[in-house]
Protein backbone atom coordinates (compact mmCIF):
# COMPACT_ATOMS: atom_id res chain seq x y z
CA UNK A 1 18.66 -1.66 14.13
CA UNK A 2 16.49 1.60 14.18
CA UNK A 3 16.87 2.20 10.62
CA UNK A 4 15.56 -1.44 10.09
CA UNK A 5 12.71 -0.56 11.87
CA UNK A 6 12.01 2.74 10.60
CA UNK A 7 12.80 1.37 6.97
CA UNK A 8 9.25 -1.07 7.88
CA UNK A 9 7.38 1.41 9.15
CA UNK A 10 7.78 3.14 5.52
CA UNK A 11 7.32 0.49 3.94
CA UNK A 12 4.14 -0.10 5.74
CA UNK A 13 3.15 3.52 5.05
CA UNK A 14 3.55 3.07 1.45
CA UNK A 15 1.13 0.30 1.54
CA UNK A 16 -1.34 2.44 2.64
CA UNK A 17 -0.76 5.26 0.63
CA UNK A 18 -0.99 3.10 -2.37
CA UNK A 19 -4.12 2.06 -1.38
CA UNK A 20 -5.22 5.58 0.16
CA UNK A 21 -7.06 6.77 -2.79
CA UNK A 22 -8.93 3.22 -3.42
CA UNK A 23 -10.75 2.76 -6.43
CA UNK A 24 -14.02 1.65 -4.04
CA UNK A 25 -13.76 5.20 -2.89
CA UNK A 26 -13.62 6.76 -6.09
CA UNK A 27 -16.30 4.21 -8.05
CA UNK A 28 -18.52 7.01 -9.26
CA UNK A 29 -15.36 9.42 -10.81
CA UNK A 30 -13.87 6.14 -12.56
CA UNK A 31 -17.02 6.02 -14.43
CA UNK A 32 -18.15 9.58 -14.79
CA UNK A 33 -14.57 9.98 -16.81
CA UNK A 34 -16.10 6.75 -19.11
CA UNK A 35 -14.53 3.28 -16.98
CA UNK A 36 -16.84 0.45 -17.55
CA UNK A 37 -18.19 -1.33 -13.70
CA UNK A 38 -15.98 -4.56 -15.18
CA UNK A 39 -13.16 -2.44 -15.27
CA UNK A 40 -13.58 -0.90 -12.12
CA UNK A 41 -14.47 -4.44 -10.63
CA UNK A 42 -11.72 -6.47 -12.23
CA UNK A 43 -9.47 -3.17 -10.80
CA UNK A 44 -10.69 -3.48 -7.16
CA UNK A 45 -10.18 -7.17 -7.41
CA UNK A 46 -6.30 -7.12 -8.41
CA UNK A 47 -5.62 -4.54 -5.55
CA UNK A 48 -7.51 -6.41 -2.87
CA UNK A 49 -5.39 -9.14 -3.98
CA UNK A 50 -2.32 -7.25 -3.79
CA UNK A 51 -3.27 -6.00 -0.45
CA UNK A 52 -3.57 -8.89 1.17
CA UNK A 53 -0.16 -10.32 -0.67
CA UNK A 54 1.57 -6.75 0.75
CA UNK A 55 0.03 -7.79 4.61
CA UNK A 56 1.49 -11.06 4.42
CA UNK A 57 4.73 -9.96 3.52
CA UNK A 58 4.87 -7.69 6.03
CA UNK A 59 4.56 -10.45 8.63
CA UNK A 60 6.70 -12.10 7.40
CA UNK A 61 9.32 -9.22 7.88
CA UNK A 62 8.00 -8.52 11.38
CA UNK A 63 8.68 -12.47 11.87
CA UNK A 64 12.12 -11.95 10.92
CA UNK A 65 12.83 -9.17 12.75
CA UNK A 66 11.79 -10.68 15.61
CA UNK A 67 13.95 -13.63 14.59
CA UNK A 68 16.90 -11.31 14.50
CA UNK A 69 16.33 -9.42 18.12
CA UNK A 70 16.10 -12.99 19.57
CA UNK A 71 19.64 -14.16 17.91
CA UNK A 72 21.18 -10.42 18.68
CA UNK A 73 19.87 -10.93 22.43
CA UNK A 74 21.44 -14.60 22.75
CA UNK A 75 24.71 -14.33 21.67
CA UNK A 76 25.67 -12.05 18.46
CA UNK A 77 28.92 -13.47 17.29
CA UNK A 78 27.77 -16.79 18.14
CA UNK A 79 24.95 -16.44 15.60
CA UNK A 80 26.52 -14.26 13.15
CA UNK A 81 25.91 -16.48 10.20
CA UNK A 82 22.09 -16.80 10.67
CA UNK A 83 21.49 -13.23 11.65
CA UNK A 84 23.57 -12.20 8.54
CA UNK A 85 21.09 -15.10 6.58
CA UNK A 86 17.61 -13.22 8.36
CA UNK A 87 18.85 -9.83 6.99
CA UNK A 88 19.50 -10.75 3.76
CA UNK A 89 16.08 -12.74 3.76
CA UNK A 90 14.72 -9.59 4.98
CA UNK A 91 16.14 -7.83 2.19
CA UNK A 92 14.40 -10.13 -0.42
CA UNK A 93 11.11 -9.59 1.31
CA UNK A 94 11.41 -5.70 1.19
CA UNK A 95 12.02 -6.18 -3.15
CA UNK A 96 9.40 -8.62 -2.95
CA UNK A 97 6.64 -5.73 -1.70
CA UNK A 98 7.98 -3.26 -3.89
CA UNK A 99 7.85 -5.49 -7.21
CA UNK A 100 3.96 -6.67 -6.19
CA UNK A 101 3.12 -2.95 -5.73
CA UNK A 102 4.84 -2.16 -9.03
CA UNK A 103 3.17 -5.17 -10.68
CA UNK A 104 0.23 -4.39 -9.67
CA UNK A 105 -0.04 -0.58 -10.89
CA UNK A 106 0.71 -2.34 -14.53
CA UNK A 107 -2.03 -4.88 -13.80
CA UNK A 108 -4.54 -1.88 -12.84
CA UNK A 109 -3.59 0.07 -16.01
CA UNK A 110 -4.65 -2.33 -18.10
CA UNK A 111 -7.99 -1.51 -16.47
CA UNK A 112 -8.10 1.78 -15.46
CA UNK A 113 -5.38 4.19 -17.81
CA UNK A 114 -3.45 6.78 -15.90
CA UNK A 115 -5.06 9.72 -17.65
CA UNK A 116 -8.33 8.12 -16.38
CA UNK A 117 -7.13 7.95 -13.22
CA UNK A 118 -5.91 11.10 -12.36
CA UNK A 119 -8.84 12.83 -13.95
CA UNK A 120 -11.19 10.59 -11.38
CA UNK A 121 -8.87 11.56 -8.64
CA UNK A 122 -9.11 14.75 -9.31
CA UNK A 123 -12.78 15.08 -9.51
CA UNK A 124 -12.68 12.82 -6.46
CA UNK A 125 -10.79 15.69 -4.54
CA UNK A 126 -13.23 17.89 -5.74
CA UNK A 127 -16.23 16.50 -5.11
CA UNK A 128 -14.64 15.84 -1.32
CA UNK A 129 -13.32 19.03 -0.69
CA UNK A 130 -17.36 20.11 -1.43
CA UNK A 131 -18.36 18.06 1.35
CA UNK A 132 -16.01 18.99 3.47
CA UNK A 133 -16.91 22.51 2.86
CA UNK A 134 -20.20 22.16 2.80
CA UNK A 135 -20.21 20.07 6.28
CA UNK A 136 -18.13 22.72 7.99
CA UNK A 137 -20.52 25.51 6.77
CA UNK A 138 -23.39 23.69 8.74
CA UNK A 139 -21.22 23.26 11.90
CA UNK A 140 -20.21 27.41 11.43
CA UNK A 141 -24.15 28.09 10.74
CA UNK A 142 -25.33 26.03 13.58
């Protein structure tokens, strides 16, 4: 049952690390490396989409799980079959996440190329690790 839960958590992680880095955050890199604002825009809107798509399917996993502790506490053998049915539901949930995040990294690149991309991110971490420098020099100096 742990690894169940464990296996959600990381799964809920990866959400967020997908959408760590998110092209609102890194608007100005996208088009200093040449990414037209549609692009960008029309970018930003298929992730928010795919966001909230990810957040419902996690619900729906913590609903399931849920579903299963309640059968598990009642009677376990009794309820076999539909705790057996849950995890394989559960199972088609997790691909589910995993295709929309995969689908929607070849939606993006149709947008925003990967060579784009990581040259933005990279100026993003740049240009952040400058303020982050630069703000930690005034707290030193203070």
């Amino acid at each position: 049952m742990r690894r169940y839960i464990i296996l959600g958590f990381m799964i809920l992680g990866s959400m967020f690390s997908y959408a760590n880095l998110s092209i609102s955050n890194m608007e100005n890199e996208l088009s200093a490396v040449g990414i037209s604002d549609t692009n960008i825009e029309d970018a930003k809107n298929i992730l928010s989409a795919a966001i909230k798509k990810d957040r419902i399917m996690l619900i729906e996993l913590e609903q399931k799980e849920l579903e299963i502790n309640k059968l598990l506490i009642d009677d376990p053998e009794k309820n076999w079959f539909k705790i057996s049915k849950l995890f394989d539901e559960r199972g088609q949930i997790n691909s589910n996440i995993k295709k929309n995040q995969l689908k929607t990294q070849i939606d993006v690149r149709k947008y925003i190329s990967k060579e784009n991309y990581l040259k933005a991110k990279n100026l993003y971490m740049i240009n952040h690790e400058k303020t982050k420098n630069s703000t930690l020099d005034v707290q030193i100096n203070k």
